[in-house]
Protein backbone atom coordinates (compact mmCIF):
# COMPACT_ATOMS: atom_id res chain seq x y z
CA UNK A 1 87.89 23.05 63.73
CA UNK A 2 89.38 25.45 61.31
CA UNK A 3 87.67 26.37 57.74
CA UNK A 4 89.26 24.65 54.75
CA UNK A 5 90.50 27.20 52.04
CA UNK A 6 90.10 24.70 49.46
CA UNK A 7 86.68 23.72 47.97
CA UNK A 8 84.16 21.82 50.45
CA UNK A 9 85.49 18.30 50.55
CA UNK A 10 82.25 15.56 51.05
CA UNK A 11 83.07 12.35 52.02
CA UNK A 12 80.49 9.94 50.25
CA UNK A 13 80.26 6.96 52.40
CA UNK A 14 79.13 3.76 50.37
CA UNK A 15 82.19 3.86 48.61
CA UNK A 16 84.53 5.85 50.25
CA UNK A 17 84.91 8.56 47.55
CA UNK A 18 85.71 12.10 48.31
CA UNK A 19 84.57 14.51 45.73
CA UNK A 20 85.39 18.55 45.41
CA UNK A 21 81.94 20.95 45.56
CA UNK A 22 82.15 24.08 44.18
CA UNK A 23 82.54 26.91 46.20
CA UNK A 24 79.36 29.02 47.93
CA UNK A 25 79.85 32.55 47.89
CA UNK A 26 77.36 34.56 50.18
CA UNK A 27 76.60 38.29 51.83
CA UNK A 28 78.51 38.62 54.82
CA UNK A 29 76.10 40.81 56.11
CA UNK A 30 72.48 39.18 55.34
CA UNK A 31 73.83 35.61 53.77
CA UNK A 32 72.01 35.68 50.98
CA UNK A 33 73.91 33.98 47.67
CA UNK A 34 76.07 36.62 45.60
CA UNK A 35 75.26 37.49 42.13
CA UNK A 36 78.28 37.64 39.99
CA UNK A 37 76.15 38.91 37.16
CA UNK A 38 76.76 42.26 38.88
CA UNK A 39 80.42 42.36 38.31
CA UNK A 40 82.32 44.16 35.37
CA UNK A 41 82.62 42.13 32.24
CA UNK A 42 86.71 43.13 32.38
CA UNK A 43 88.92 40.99 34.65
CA UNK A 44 86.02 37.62 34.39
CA UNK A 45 87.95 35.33 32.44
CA UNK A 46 91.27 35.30 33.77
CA UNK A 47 92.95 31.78 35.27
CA UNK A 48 92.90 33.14 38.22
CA UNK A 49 89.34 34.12 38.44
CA UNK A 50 88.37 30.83 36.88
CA UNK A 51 90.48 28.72 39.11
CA UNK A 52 88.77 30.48 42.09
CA UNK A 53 85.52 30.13 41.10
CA UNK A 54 85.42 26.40 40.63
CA UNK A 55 88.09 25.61 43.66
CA UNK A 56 88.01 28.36 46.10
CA UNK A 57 91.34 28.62 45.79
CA UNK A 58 92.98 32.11 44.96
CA UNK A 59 96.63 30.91 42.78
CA UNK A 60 97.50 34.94 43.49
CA UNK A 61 98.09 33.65 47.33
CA UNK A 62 101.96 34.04 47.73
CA UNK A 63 102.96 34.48 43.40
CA UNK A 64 105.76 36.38 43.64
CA UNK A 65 104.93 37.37 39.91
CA UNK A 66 101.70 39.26 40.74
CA UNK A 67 102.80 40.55 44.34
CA UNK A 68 103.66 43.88 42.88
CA UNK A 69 100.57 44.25 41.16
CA UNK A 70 98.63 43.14 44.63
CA UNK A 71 99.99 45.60 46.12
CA UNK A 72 99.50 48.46 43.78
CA UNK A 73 96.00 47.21 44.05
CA UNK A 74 95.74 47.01 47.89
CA UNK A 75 97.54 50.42 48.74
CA UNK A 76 94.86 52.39 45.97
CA UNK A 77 91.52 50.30 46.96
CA UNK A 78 92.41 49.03 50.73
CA UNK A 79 94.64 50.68 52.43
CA UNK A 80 92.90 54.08 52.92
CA UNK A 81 90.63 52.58 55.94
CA UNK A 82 92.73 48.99 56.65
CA UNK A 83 96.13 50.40 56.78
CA UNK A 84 99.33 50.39 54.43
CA UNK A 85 100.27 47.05 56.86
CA UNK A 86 96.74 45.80 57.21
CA UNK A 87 97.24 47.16 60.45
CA UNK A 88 93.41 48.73 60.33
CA UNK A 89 92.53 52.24 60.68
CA UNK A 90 89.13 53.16 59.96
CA UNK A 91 88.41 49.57 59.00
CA UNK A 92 89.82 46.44 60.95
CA UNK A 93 92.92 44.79 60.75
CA UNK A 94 93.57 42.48 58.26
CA UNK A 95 97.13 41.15 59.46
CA UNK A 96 96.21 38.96 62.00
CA UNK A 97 94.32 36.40 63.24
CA UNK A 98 91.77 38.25 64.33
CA UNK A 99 88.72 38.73 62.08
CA UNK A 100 85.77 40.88 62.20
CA UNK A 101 84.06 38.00 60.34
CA UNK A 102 85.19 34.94 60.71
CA UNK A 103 84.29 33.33 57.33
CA UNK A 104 87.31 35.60 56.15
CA UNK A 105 89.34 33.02 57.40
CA UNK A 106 88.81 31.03 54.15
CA UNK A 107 89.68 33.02 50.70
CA UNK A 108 85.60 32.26 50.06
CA UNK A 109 84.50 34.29 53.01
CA UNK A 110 87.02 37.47 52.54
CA UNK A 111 86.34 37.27 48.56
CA UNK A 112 82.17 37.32 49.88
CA UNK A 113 82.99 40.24 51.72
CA UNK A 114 85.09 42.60 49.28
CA UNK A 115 82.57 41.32 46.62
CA UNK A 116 79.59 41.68 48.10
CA UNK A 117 80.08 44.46 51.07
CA UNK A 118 80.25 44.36 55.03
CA UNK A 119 78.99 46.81 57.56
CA UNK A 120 79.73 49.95 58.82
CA UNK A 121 81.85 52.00 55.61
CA UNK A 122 82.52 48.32 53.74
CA UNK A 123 80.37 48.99 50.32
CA UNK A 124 80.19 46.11 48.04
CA UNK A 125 83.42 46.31 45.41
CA UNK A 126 81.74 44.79 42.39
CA UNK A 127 81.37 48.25 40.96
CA UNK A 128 85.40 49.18 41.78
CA UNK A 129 87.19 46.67 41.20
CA UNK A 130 87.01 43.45 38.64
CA UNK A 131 86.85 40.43 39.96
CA UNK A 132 91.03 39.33 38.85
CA UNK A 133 91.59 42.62 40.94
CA UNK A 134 89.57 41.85 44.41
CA UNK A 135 91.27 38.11 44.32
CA UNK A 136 94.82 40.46 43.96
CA UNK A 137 94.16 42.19 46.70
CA UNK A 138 93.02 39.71 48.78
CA UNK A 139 96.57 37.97 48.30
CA UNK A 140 98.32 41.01 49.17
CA UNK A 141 96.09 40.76 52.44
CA UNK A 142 97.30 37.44 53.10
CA UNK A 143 101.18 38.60 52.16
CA UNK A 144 100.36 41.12 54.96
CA UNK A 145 99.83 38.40 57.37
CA UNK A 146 101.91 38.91 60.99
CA UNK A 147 100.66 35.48 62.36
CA UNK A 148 102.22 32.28 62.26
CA UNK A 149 101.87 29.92 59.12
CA UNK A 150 100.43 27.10 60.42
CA UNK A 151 97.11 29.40 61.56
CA UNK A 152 96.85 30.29 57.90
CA UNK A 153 94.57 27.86 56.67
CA UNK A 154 94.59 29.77 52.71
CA UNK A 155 97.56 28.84 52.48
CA UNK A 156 99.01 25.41 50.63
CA UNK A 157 101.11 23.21 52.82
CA UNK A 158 103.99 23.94 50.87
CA UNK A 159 103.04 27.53 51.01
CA UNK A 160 102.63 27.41 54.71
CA UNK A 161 105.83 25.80 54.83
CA UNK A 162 107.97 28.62 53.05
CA UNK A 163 105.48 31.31 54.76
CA UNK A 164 107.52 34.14 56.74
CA UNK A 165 105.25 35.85 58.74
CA UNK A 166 104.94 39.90 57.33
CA UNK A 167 107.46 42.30 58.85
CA UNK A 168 106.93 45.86 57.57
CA UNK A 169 109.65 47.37 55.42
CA UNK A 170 112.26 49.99 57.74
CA UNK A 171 111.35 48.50 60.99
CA UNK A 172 108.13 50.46 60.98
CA UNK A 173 105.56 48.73 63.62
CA UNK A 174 102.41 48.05 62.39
């Protein structure tokens, strides 16, 4: 059963209402809860970071208005050890469906991980980047996505539908 990128959803029997939790955000390596008292005060108050914080759900995910700026932000902080394609390097692929950790399936689990750190070379990014600029890269990872849209469970249905799957530019294989 796949991960839902949007918010836990509980069913609440007696009545049959369904009601949105907030989002848990944890250490990918030792699960322990995050503490976003650790992140710079700059880049805490946007709608974006506010949206994702009470939803789970990362608006930045296929806005064509902020894909430059993703970018910019992926190719200085990512793309050194994941590749200019997410085609991984020194760190893992990003562009598939493949994942090192599995929770980054959901925009929670990959937003635990650049927050809070992974194995290996993966520091924790709360001291690089603001928290507006890990949720722009993290869209530019899913932009970079080579899979079909249907596997990409962050994504809307509407986005899914209008999803083309990431072909690099001037034919270059990834």
């Amino acid at each position: 059963m796949r991960h839902l990128s949007l918010a836990v959803i509980i069913a609440i029997f007696g009545g049959g209402v369904v009601a949105a939790q907030q989002p848990q955000f944890f250490n990918t390596v030792d699960g322990s809860p995050l503490n976003f008292d650790d992140a710079m005060e700059e880049g805490r108050d946007t709608e974006a970071v506010k949206e994702f914080l009470e939803t789970g759900v990362n608006i930045y995910n296929e806005n064509e208005e902020v894909m430059k700026e993703a970018e910019d932000t992926y190719n200085t902080m990512c793309s050194g050890c994941h590749g200019h394609y997410g085609e991984g390097k020194i760190g893992p692929g990003l562009n598939d469906d493949y994942w090192t950790y599995p929770q980054n399936e959901t925009d929670v689990g990959l937003f635990s991980t650049l927050y809070g750190g992974a194995t290996g070379q993966m520091g924790p990014m709360w001291g690089s980047l603001t928290l507006d600029e890990m949720l722009l890269a993290m869209a530019w990872v899913r932009h970079l996505y080579t899979g079909e849209p249907d596997t990409a469970g962050w994504l809307t249905p509407e986005q899914q539908e209008e999803f083309t799957p990431y072909k690099p530019k001037g034919g270059a294989e990834e």
